[in-house]
Protein backbone atom coordinates (compact mmCIF):
# COMPACT_ATOMS: atom_id res chain seq x y z
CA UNK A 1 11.21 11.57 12.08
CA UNK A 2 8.03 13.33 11.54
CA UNK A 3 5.73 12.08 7.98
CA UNK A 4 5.09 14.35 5.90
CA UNK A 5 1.98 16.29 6.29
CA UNK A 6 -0.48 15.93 3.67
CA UNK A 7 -3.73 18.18 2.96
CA UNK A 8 -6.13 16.89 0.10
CA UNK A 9 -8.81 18.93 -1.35
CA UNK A 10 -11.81 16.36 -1.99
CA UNK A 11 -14.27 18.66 -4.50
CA UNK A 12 -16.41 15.87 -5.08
CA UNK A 13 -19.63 16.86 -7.46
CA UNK A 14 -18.65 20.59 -7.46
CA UNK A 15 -17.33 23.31 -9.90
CA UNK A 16 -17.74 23.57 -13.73
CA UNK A 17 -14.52 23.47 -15.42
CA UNK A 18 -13.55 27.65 -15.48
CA UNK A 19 -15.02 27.61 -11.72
CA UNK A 20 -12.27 24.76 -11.51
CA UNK A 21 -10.20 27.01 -13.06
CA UNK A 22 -10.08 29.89 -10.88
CA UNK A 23 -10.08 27.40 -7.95
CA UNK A 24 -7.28 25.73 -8.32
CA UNK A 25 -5.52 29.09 -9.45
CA UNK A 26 -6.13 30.83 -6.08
CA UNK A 27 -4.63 28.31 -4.71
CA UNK A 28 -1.89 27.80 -5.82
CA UNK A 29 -1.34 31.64 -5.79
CA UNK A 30 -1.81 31.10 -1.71
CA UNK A 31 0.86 28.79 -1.57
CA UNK A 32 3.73 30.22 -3.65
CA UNK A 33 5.16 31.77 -0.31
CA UNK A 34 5.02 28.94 1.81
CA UNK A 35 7.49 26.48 2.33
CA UNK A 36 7.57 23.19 0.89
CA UNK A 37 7.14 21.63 4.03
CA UNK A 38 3.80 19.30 3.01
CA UNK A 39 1.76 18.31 0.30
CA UNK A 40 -0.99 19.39 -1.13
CA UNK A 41 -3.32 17.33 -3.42
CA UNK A 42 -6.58 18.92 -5.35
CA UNK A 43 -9.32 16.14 -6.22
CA UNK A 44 -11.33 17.81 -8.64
CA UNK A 45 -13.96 16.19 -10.94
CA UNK A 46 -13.78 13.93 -13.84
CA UNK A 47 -14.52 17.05 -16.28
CA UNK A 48 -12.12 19.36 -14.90
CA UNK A 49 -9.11 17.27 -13.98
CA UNK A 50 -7.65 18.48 -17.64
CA UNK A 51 -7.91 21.82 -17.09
CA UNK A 52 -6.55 21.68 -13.38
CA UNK A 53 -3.68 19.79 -14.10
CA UNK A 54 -2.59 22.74 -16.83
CA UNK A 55 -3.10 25.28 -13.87
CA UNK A 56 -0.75 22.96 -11.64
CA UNK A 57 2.16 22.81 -14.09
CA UNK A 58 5.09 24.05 -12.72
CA UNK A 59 3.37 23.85 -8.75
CA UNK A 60 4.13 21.50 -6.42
CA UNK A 61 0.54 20.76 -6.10
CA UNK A 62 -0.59 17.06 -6.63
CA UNK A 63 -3.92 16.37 -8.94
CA UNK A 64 -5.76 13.16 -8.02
CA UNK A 65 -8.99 11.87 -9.21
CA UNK A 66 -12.10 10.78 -6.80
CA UNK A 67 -12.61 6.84 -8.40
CA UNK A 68 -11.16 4.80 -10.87
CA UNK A 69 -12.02 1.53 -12.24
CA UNK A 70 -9.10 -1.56 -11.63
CA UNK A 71 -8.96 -2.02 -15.25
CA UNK A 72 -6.65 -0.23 -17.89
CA UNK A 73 -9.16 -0.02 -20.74
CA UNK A 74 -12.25 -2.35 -21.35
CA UNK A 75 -16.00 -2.62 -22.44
CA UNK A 76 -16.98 -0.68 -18.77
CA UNK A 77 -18.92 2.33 -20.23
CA UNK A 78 -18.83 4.93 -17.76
CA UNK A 79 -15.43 3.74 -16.27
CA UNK A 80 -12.28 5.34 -15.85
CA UNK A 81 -8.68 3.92 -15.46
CA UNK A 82 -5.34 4.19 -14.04
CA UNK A 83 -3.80 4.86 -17.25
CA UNK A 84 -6.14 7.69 -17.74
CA UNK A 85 -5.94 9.11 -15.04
CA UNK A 86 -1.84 9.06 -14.98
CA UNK A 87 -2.36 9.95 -19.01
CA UNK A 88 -4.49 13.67 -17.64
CA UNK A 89 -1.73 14.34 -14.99
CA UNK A 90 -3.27 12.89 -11.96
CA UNK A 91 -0.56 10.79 -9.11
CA UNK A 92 -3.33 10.00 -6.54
CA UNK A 93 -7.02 8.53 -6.25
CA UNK A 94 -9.00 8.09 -4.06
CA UNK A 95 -10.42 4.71 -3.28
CA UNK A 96 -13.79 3.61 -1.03
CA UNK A 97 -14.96 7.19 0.28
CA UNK A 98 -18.04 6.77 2.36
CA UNK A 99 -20.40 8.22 -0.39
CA UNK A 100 -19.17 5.65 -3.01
CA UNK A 101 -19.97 2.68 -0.64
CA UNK A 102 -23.06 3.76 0.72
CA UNK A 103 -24.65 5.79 -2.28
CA UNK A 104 -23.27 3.38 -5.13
CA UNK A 105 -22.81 0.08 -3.34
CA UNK A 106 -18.89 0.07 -3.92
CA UNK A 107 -17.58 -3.30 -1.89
CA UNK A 108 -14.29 -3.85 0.27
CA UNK A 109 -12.98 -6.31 -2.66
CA UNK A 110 -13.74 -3.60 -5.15
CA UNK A 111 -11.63 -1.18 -3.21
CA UNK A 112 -8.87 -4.04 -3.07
CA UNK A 113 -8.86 -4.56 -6.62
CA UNK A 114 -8.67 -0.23 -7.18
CA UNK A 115 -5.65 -0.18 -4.81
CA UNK A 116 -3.43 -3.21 -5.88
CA UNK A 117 -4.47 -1.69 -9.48
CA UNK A 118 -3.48 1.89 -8.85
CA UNK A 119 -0.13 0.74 -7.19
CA UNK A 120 0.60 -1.05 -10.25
CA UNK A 121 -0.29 1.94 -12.39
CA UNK A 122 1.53 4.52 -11.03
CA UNK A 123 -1.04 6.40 -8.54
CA UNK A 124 -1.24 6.53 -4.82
CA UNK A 125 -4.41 5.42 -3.41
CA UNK A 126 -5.64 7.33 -0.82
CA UNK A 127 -8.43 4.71 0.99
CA UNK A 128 -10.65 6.12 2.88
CA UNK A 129 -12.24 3.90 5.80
CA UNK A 130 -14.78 4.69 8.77
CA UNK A 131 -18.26 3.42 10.44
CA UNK A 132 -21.47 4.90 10.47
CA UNK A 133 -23.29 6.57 13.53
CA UNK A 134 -25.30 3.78 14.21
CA UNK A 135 -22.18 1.38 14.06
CA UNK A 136 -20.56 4.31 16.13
CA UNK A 137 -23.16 3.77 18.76
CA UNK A 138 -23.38 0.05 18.65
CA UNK A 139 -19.42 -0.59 19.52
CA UNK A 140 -18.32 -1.48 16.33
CA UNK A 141 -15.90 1.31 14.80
CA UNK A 142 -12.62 -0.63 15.27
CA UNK A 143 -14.43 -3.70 13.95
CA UNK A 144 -15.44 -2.14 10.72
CA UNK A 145 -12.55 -0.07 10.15
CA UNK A 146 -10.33 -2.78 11.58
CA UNK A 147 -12.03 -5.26 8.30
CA UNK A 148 -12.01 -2.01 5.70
CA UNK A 149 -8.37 -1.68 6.28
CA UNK A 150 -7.16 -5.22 6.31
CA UNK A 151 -9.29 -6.10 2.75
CA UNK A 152 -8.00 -3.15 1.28
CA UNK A 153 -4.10 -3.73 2.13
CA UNK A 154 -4.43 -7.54 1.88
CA UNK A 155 -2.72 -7.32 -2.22
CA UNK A 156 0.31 -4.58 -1.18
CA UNK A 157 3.77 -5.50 0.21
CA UNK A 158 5.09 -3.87 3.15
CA UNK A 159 6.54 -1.27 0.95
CA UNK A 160 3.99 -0.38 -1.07
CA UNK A 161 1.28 -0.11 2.40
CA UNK A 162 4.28 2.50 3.67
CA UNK A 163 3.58 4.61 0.37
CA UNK A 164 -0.27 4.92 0.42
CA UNK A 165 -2.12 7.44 2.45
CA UNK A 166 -5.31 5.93 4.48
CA UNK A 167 -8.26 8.27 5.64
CA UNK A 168 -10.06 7.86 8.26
CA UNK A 169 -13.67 9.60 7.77
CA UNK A 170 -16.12 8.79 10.32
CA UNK A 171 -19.62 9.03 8.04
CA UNK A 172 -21.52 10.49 10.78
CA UNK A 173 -18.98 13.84 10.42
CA UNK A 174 -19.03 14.05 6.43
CA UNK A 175 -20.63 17.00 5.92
CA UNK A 176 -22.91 17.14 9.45
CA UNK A 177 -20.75 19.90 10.91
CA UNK A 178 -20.40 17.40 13.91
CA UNK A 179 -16.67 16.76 13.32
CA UNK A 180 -15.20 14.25 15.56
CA UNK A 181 -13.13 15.32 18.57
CA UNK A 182 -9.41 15.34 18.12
CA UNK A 183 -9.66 12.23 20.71
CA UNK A 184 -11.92 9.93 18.94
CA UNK A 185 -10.02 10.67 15.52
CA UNK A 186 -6.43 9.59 17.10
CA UNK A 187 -8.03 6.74 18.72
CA UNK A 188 -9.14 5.30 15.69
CA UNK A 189 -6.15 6.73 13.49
CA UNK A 190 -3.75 4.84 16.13
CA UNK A 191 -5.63 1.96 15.84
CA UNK A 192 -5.42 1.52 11.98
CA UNK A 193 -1.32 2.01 12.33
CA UNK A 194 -1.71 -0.80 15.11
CA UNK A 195 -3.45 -3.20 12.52
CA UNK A 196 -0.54 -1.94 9.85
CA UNK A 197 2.23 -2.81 12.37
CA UNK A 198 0.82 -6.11 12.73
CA UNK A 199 0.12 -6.85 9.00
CA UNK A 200 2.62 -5.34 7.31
CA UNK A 201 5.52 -4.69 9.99
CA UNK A 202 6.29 -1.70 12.19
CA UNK A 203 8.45 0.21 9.23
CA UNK A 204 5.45 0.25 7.05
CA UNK A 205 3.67 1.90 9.82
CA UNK A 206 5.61 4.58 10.92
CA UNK A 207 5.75 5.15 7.46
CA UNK A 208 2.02 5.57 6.52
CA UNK A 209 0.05 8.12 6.75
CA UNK A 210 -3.27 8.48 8.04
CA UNK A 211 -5.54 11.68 7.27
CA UNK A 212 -8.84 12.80 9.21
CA UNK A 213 -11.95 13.28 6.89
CA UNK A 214 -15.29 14.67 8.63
CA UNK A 215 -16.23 18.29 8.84
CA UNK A 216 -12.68 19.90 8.63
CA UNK A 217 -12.44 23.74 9.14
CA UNK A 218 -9.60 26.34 10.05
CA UNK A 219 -11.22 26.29 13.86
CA UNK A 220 -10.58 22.20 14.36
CA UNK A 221 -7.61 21.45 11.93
CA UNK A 222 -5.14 22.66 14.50
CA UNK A 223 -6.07 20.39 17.44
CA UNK A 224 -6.53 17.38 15.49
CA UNK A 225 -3.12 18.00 14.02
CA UNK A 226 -1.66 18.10 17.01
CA UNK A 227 -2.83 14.39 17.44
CA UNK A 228 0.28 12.49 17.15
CA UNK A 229 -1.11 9.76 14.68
CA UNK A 230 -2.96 12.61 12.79
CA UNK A 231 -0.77 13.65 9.26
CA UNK A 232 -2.95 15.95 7.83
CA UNK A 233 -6.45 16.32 6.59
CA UNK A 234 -8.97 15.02 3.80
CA UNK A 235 -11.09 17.82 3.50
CA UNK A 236 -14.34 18.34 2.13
CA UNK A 237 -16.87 21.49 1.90
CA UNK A 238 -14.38 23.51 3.22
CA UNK A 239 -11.97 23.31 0.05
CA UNK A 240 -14.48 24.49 -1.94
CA UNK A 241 -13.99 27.97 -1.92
CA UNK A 242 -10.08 28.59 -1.60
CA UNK A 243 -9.67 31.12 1.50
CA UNK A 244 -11.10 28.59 4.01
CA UNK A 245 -9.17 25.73 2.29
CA UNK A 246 -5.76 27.95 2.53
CA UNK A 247 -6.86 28.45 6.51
CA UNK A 248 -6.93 25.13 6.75
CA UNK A 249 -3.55 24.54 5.43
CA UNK A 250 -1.84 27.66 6.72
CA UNK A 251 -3.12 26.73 10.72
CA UNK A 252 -1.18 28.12 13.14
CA UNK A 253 1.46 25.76 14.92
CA UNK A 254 2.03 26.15 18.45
């Protein structure tokens, strides 16, 4: 049986909150006709994840939130947690992106903590993994996403790895314009269900689902979707203005 498609809107540092507004409101106008057939997740800021999730009531839209800390409340000024975040609306996070590891140092044990916490709490983590060009060049992409996904799954039962969503985002695409090709994402994106088969048992596997992150747009989503170990997309710039994000979700099937 087929997983269920899912295509997340990552807005990272973008949109005031009536910008977020109208956002999230044109989209979910550009979805009322289609069928129910995947889901759709909006990753707004901090600031505006109040206002979005009063624009989503009602939708079958999904809010999430871009970090979290592990902790439910605590002297961490500058920290938010799961209870918040569940508190505002939100039933995903996402855990490790590429910019949170290499611009603020973020460790695989702190994304470890963030998922076994956000289990625990409520949320699904969406974790994103993937190597740098220079580790692209070198060889070493299935090492390093081979030791991102192992640390972060190491706390979760088989049934709680079949419930997460993993995304793998080569860095060298986020943002570039130089996505990957449809091959080198399903390479990679069969390898990480490979290490989940192993670790957490072929159920859990067939089970998970594993986005593509890195340059998405309307012109690429439909041959990496047609990847068989592709479920759907993590998508950057190109959410940020809702006609190319509803391209993106609306691509045509063959």
């Amino acid at each position: 049986m087929r997983r269920r498609d899912v295509m997340a809107g990552n807005w990272k540092m973008h949109k005031t909150v009536p910008e977020a507004v109208e956002l999230a409101t044109a989209v979910r106008a550009g979805l009322e006709a289609r069928p129910a057939d995947l889901d759709v997740v909006l990753f707004p800021p901090f600031t505006a994840l109040q206002a979005v999730s009063q624009v989503l009531k009602g939708s079958r839209i999904e809010l999430g939130a871009q970090n979290m800390h592990w902790e439910k409340q605590g002297a961490f000024t500058g920290g938010v947690s799961p209870l918040m975040l569940r508190d505002i609306g939100c039933s995903y996070v996402i855990l490790g992106h590429s910019e949170r590891r290499q611009l603020f140092g973020e460790t695989d044990e702190a994304v470890d903590r963030k998922a076994r916490s956000a289990v625990d709490n409520g949320l699904t983590p969406l974790v994103c993994v993937g190597e740098t060009l220079s580790e692209r060049e070198s060889d070493r992409t299935l090492e390093v996403v081979e030791r991102q996904v192992e640390r972060a799954l190491r706390h979760l039962g088989p049934d709680e790895a079949a419930r997460m969503v993993i995304s793998y985002e080569p860095v060298w695409a986020i943002g570039t314009g130089h996505a990957a090709t449809p091959e080198q994402a399903e390479e990679v994106q069969a390898f990480i269900r490979k290490l989940v088969a192993i670790s957490h048992g072929e159920p859990a596997a067939d089970a998970l689902r594993v986005l593509y992150g890195g340059s998405v747009k309307a012109d690429n989503i439909g041959a990496l979707m047609a990847q068989g170990d592709i479920d759907g997309a993590l998508v950057g710039g190109a959410c940020l203005q809702a006609r190319s994000f509803l391209e993106i979700i609306h691509y045509p099937k063959d």
